[in-house]
C-alpha atoms as a PDB file:
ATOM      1  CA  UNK A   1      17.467  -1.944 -30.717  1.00  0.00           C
ATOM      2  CA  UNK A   2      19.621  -2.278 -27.284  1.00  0.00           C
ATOM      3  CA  UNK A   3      20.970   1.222 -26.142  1.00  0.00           C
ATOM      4  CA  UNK A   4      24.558   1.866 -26.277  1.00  0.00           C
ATOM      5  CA  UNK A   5      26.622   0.422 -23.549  1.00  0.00           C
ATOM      6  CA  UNK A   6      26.955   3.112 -20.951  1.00  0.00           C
ATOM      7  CA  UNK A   7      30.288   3.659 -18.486  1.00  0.00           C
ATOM      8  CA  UNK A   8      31.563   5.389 -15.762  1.00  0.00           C
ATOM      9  CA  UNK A   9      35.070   6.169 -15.256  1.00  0.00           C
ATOM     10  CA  UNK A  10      35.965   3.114 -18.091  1.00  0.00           C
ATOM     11  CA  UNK A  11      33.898   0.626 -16.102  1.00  0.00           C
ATOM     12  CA  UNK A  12      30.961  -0.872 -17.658  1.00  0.00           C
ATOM     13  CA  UNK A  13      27.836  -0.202 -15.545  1.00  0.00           C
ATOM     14  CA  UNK A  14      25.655  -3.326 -14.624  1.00  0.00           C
ATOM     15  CA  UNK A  15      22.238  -3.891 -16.740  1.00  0.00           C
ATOM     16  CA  UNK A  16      18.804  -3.522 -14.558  1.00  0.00           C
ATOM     17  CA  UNK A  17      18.042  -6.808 -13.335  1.00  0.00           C
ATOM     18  CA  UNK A  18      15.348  -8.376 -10.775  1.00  0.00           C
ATOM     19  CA  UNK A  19      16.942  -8.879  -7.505  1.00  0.00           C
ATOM     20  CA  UNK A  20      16.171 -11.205  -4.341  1.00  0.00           C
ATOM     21  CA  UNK A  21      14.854  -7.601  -2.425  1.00  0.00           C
ATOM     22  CA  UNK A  22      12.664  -7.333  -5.554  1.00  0.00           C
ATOM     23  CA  UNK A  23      10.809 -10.589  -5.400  1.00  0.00           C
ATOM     24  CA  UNK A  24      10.285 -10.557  -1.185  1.00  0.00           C
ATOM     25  CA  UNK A  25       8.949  -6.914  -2.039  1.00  0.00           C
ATOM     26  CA  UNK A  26       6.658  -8.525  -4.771  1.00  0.00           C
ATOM     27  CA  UNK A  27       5.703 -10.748  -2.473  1.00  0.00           C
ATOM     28  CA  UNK A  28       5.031  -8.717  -0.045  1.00  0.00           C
ATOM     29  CA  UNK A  29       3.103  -6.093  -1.815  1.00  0.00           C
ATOM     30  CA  UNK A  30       0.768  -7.886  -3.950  1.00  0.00           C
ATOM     31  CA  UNK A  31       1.145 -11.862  -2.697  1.00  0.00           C
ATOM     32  CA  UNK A  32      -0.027 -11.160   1.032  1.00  0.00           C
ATOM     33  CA  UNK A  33      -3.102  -9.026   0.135  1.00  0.00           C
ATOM     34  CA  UNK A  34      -4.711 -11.363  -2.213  1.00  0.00           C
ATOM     35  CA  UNK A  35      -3.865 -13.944   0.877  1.00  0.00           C
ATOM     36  CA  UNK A  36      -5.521 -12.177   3.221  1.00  0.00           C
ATOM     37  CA  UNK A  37      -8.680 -11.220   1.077  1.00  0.00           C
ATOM     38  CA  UNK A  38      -9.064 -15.093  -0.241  1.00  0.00           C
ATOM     39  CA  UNK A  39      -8.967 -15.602   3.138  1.00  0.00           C
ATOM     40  CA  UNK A  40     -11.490 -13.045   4.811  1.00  0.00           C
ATOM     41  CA  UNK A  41     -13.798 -14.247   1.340  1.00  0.00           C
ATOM     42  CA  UNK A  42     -13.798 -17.774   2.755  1.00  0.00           C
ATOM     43  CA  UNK A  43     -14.215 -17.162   6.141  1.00  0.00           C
ATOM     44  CA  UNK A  44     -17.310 -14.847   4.964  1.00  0.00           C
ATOM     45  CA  UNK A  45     -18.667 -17.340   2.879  1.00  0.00           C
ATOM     46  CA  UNK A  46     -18.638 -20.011   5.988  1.00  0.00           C
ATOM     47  CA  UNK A  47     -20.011 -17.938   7.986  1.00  0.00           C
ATOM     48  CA  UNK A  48     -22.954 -16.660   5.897  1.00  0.00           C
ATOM     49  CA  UNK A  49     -23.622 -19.801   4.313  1.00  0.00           C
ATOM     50  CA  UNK A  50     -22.197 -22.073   6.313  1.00  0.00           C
ATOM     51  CA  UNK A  51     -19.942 -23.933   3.612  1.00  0.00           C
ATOM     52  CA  UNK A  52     -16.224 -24.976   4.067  1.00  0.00           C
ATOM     53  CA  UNK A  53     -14.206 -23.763   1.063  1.00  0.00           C
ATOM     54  CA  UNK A  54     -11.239 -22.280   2.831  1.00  0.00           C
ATOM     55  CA  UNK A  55      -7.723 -24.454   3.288  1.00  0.00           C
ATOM     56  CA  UNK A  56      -8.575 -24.539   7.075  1.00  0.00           C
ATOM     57  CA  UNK A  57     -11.652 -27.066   5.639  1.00  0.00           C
ATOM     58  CA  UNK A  58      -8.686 -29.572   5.385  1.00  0.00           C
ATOM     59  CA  UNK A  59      -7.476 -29.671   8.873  1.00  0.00           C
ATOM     60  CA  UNK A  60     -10.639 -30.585  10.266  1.00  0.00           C
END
């Protein structure tokens, strides 16, 4: 059931919606974390085992 359409002074208020702030936030917070720890994995993984699985693997 939607909620009843609320206003201020006559003027309809604007729904809740994701913004362009909201996603480079999103990104910020949770994409560039699991970057960084796929990335320390793989370079741990090279150097302990000595096996190329990171995207740097594809440069050389």
């Amino acid at each position: 059931m939607k909620p009843p359409l609320q206003t201020v002074l006559g003027h309809r208020i604007a729904p809740p919606r994701i913004t362009a702030r909201a996603v480079l936030l999103l990104i910020a917070w949770i994409g560039l974390p699991v970057l960084a720890l796929g990335m320390a994995l793989d370079l741990a993984t090279q150097w302990l085992f000595g096996w190329c699985v990171g995207l740097w693997c594809l440069a050389n």
